[in-house]
PDB file of N, CA and C in Angstrom:
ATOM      1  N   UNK A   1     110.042  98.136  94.321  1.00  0.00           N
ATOM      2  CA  UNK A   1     109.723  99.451  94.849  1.00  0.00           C
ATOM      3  C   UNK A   1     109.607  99.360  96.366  1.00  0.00           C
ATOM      4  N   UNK A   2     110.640 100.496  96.678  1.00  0.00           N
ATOM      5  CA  UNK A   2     110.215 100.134  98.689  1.00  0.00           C
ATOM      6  C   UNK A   2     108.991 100.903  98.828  1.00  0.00           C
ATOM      7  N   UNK A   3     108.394 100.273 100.368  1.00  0.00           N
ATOM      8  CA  UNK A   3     107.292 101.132 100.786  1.00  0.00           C
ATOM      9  C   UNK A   3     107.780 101.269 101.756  1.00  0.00           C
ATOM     10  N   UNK A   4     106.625 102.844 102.346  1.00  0.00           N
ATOM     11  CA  UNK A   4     107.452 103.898 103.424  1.00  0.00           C
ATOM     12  C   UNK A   4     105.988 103.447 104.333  1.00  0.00           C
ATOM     13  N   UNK A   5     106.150 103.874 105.718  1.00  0.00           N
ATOM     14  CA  UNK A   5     104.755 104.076 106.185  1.00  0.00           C
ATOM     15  C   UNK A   5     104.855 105.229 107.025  1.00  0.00           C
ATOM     16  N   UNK A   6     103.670 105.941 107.023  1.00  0.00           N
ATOM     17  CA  UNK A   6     103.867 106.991 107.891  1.00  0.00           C
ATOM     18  C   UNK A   6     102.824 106.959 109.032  1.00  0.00           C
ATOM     19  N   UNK A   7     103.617 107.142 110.338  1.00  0.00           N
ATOM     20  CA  UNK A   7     102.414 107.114 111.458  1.00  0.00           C
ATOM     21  C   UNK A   7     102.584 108.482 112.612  1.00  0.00           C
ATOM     22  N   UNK A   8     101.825 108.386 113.349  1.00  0.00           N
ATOM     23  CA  UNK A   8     102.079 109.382 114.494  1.00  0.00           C
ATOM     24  C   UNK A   8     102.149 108.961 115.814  1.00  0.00           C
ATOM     25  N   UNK A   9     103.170 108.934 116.823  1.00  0.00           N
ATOM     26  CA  UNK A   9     103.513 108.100 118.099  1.00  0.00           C
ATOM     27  C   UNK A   9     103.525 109.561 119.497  1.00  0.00           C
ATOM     28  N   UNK A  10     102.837 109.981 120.023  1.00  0.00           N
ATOM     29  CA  UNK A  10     102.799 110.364 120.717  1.00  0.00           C
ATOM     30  C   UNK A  10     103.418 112.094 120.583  1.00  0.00           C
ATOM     31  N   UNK A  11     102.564 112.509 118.931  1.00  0.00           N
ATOM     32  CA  UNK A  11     102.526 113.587 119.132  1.00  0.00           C
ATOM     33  C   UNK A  11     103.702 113.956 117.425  1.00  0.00           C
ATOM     34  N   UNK A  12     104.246 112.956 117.483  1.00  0.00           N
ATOM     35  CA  UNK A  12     105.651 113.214 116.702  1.00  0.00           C
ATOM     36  C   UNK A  12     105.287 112.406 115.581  1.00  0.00           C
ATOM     37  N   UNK A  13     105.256 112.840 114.453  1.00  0.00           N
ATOM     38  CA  UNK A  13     105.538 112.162 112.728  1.00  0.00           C
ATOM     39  C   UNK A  13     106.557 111.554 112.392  1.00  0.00           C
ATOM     40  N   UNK A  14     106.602 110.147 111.802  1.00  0.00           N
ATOM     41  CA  UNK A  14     107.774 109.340 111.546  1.00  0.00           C
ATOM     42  C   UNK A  14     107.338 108.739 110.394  1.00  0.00           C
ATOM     43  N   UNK A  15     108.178 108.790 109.623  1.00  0.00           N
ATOM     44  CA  UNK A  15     108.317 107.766 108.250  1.00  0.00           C
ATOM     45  C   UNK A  15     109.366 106.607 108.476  1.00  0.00           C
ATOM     46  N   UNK A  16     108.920 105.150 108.176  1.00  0.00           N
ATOM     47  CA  UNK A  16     109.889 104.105 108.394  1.00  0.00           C
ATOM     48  C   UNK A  16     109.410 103.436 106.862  1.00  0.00           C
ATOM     49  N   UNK A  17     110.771 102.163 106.584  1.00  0.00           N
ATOM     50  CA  UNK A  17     110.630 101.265 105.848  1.00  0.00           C
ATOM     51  C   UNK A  17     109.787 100.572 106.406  1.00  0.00           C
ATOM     52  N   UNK A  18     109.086 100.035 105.067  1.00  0.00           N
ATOM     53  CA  UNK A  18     108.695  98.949 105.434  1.00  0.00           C
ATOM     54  C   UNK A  18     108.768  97.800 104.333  1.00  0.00           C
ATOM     55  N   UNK A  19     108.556  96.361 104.967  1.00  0.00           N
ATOM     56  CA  UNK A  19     108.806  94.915 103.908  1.00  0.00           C
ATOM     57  C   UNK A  19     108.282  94.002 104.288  1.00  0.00           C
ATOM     58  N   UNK A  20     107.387  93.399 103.507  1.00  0.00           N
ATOM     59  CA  UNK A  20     106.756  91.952 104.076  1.00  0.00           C
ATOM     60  C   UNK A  20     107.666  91.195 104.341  1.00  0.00           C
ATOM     61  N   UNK A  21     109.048  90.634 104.011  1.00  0.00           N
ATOM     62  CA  UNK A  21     109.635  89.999 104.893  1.00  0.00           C
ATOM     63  C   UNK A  21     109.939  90.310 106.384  1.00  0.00           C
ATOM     64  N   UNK A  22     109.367  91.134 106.419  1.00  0.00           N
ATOM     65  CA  UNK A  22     109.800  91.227 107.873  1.00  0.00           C
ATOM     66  C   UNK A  22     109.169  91.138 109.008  1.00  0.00           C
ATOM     67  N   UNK A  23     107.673  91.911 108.270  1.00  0.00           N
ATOM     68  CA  UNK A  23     106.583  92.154 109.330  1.00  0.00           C
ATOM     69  C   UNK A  23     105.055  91.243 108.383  1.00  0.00           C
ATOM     70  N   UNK A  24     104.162  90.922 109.231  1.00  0.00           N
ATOM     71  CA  UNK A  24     103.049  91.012 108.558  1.00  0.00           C
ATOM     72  C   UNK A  24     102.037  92.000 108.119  1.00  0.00           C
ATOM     73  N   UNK A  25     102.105  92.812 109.252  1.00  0.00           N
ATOM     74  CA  UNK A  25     100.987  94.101 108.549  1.00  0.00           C
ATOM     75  C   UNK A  25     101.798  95.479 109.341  1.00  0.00           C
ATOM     76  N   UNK A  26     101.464  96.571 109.164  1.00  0.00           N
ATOM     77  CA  UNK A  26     101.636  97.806 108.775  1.00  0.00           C
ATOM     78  C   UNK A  26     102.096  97.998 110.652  1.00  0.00           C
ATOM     79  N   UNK A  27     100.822  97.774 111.111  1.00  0.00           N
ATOM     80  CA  UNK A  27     100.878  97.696 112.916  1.00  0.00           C
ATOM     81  C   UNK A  27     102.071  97.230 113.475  1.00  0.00           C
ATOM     82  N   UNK A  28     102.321  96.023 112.834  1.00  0.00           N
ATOM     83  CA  UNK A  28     103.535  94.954 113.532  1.00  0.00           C
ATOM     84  C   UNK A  28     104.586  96.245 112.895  1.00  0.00           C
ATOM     85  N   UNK A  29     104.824  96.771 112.342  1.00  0.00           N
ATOM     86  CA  UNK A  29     106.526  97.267 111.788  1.00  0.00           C
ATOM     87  C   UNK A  29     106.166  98.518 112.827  1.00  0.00           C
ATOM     88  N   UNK A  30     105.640  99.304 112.889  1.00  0.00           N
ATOM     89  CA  UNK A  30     105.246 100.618 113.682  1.00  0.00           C
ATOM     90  C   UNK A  30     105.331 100.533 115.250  1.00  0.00           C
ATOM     91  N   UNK A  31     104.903  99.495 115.521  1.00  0.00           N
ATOM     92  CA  UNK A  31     105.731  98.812 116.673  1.00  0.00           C
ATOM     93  C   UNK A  31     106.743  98.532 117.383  1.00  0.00           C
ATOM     94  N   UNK A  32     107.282  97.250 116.482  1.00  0.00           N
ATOM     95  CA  UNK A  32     108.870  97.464 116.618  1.00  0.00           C
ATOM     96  C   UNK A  32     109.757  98.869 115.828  1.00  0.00           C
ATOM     97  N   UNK A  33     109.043  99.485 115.435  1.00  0.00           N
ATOM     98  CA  UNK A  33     110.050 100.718 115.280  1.00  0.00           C
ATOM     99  C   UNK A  33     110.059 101.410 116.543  1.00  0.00           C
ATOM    100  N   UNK A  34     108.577 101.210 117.221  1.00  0.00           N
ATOM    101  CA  UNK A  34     109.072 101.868 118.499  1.00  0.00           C
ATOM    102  C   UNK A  34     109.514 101.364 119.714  1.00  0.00           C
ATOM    103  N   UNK A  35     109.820  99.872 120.057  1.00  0.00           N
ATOM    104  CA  UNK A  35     110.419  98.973 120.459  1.00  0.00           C
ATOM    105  C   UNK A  35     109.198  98.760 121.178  1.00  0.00           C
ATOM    106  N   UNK A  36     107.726  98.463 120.926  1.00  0.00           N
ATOM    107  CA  UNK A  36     106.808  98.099 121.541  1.00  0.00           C
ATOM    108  C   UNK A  36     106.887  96.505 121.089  1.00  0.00           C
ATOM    109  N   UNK A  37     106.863  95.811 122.695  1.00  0.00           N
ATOM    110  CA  UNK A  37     106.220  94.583 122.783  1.00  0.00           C
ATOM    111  C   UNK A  37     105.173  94.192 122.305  1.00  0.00           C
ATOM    112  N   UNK A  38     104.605  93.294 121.457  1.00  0.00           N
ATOM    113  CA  UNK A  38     102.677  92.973 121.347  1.00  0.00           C
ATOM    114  C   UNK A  38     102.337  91.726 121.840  1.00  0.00           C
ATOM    115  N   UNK A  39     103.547  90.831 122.295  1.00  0.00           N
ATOM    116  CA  UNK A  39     102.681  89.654 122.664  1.00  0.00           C
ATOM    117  C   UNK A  39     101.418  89.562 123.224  1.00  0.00           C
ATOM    118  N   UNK A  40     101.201  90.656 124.161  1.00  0.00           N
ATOM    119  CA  UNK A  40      99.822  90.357 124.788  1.00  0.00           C
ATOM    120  C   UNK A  40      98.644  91.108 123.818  1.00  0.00           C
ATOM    121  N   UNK A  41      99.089  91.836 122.943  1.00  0.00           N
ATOM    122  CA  UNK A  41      98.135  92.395 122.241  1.00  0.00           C
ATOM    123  C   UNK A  41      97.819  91.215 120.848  1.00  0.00           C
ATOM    124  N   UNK A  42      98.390  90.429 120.677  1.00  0.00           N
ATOM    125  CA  UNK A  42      98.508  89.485 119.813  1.00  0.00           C
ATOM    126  C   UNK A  42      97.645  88.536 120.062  1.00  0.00           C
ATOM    127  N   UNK A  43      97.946  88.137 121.174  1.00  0.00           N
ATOM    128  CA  UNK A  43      97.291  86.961 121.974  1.00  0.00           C
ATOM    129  C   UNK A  43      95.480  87.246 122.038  1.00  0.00           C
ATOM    130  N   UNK A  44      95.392  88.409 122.384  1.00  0.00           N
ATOM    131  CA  UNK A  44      94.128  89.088 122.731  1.00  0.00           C
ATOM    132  C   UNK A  44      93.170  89.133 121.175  1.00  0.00           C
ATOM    133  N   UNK A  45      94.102  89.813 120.247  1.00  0.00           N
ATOM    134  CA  UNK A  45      93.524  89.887 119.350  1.00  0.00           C
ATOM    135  C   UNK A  45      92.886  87.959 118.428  1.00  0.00           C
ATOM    136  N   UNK A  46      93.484  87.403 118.978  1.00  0.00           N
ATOM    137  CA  UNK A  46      93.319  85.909 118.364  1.00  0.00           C
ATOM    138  C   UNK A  46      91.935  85.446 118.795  1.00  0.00           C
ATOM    139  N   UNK A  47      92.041  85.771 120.483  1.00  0.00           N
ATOM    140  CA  UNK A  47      90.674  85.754 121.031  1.00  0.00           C
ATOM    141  C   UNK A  47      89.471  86.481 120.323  1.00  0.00           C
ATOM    142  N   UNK A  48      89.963  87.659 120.099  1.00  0.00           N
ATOM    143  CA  UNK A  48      88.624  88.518 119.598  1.00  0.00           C
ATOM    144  C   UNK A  48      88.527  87.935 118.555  1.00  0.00           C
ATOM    145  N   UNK A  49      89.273  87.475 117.239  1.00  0.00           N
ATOM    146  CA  UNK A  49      89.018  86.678 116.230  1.00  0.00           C
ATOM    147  C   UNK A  49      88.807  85.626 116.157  1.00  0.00           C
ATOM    148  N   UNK A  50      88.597  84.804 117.457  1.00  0.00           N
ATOM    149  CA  UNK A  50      88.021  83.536 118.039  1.00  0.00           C
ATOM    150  C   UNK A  50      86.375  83.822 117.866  1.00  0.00           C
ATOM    151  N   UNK A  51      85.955  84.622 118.484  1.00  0.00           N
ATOM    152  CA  UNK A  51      84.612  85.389 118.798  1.00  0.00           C
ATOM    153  C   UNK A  51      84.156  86.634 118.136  1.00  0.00           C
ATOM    154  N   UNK A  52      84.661  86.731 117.250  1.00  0.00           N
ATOM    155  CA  UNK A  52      84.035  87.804 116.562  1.00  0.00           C
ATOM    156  C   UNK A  52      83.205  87.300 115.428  1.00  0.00           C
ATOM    157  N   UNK A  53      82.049  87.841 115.305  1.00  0.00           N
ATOM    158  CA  UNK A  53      80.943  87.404 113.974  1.00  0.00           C
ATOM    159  C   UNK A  53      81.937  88.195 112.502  1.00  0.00           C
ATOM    160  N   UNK A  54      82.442  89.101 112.485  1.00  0.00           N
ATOM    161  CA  UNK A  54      83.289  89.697 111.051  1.00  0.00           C
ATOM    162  C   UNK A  54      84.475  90.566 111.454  1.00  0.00           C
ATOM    163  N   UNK A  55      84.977  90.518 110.256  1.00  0.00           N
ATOM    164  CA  UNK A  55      86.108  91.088 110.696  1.00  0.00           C
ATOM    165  C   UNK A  55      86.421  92.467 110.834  1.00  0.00           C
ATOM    166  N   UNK A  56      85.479  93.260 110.769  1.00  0.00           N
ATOM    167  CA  UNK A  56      85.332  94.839 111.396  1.00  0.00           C
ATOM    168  C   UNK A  56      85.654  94.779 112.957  1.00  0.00           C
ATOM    169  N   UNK A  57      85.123  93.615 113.118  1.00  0.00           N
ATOM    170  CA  UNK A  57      85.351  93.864 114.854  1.00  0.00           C
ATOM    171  C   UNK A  57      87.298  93.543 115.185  1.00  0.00           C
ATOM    172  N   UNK A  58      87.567  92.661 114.421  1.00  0.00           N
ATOM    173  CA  UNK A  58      88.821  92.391 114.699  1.00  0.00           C
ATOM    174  C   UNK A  58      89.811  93.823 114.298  1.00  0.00           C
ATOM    175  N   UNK A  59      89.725  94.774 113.269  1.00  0.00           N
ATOM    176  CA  UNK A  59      90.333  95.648 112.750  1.00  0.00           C
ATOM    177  C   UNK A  59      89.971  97.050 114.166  1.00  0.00           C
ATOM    178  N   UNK A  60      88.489  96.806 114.225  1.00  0.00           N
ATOM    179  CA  UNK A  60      88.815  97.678 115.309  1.00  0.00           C
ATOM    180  C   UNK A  60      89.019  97.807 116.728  1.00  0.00           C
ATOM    181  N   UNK A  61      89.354  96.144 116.896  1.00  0.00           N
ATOM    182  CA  UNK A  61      89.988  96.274 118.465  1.00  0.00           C
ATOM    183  C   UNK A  61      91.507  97.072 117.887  1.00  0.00           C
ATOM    184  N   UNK A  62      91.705  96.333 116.608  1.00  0.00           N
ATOM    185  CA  UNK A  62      93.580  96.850 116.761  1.00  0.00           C
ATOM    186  C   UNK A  62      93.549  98.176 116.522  1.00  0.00           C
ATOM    187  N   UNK A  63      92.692  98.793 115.902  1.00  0.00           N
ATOM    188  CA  UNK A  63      92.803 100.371 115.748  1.00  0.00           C
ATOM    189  C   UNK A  63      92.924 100.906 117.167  1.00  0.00           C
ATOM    190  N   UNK A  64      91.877 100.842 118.225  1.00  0.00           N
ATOM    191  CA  UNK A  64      91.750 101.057 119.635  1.00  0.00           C
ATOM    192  C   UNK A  64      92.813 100.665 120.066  1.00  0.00           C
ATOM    193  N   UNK A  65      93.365  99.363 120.100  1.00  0.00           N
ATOM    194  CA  UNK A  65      94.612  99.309 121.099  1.00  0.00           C
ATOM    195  C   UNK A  65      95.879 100.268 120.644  1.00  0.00           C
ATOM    196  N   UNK A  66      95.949 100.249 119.323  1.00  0.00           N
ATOM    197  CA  UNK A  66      96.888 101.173 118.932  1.00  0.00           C
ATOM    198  C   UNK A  66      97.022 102.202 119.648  1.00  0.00           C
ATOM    199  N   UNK A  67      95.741 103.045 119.418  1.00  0.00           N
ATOM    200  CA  UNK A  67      95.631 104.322 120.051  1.00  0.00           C
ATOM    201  C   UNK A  67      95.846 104.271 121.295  1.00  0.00           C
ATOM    202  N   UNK A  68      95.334 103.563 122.471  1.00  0.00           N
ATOM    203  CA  UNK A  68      95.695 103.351 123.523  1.00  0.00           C
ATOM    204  C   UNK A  68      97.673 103.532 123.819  1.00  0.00           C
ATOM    205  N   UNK A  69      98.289 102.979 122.744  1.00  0.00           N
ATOM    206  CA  UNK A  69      99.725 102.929 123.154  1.00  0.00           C
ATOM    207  C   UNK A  69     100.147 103.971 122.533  1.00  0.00           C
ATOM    208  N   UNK A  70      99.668 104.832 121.757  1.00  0.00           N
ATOM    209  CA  UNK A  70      99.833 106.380 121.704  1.00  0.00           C
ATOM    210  C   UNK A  70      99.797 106.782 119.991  1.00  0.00           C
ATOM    211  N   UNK A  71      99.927 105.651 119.333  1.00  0.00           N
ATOM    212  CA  UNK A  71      99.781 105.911 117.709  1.00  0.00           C
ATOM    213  C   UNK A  71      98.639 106.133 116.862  1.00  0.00           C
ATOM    214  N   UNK A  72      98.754 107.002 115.752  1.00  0.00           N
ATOM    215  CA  UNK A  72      97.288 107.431 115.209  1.00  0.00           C
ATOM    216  C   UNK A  72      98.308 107.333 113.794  1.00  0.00           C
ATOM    217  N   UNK A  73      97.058 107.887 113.076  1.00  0.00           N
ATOM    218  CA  UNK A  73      97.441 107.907 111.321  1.00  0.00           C
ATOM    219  C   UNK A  73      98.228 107.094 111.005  1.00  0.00           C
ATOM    220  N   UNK A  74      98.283 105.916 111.047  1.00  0.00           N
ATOM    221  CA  UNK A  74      98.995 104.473 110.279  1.00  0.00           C
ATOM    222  C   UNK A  74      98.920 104.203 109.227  1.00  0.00           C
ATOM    223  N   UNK A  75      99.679 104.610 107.946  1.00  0.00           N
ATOM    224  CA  UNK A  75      98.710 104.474 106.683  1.00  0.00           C
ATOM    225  C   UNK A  75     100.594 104.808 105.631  1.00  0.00           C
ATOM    226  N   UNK A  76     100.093 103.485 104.805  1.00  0.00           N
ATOM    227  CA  UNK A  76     101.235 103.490 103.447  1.00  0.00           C
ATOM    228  C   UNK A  76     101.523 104.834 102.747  1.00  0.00           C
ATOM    229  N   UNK A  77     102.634 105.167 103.137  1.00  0.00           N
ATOM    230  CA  UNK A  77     103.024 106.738 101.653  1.00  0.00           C
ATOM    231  C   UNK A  77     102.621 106.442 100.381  1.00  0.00           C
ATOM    232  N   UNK A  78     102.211 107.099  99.757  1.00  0.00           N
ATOM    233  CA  UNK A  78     101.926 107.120  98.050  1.00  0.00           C
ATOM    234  C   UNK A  78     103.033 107.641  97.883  1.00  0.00           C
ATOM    235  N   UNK A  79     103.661 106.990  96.939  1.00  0.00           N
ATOM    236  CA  UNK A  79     104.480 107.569  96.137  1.00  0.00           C
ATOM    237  C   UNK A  79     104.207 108.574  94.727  1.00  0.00           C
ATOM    238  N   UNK A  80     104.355 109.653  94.800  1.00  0.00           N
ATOM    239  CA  UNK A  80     103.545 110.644  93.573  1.00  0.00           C
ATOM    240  C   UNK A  80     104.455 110.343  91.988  1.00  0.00           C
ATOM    241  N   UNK A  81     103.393 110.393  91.339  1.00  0.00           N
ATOM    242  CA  UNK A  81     104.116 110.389  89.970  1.00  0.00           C
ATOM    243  C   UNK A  81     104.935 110.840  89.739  1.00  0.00           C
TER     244      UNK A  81
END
């Protein structure tokens, strides 16, 4: 079964494929769909998961940086019965 993801990039709604071979999480494919670089957001985030007491803190630096580069509502399509 494919999965779709749907996000919002600066105002505009997009549905893309998505596949664990390709990407690791939901962020990384939404990204390169929009030809965003993350090395430095990658790097950063390793740090915060260097130093972070749990992993709420790590989920919500990446929520914040997201938003910062203009994306909101990141989240897997359901497919309806």
């Amino acid at each position: 079964m494919a999965r779709q993801v749907q996000y919002t990039f600066k105002g505009s709604t997009k549905i893309i494929a998505f596949s664990y071979d390709r990407f690791v999480d939901l962020y990384e494919a939404v990204a390169a769909a929009e030809g965003i670089d993350l090395g430095s957001f990658l790097a950063m985030e390793q740090q915060v998961a260097k130093t972070a007491k749990d992993k709420a803190a790590i989920k919500n630096f990446r929520q914040q940086a997201f938003t910062k580069m203009g994306f909101s509502n990141i989240s897997f399509v359901r497919d309806e019965p």
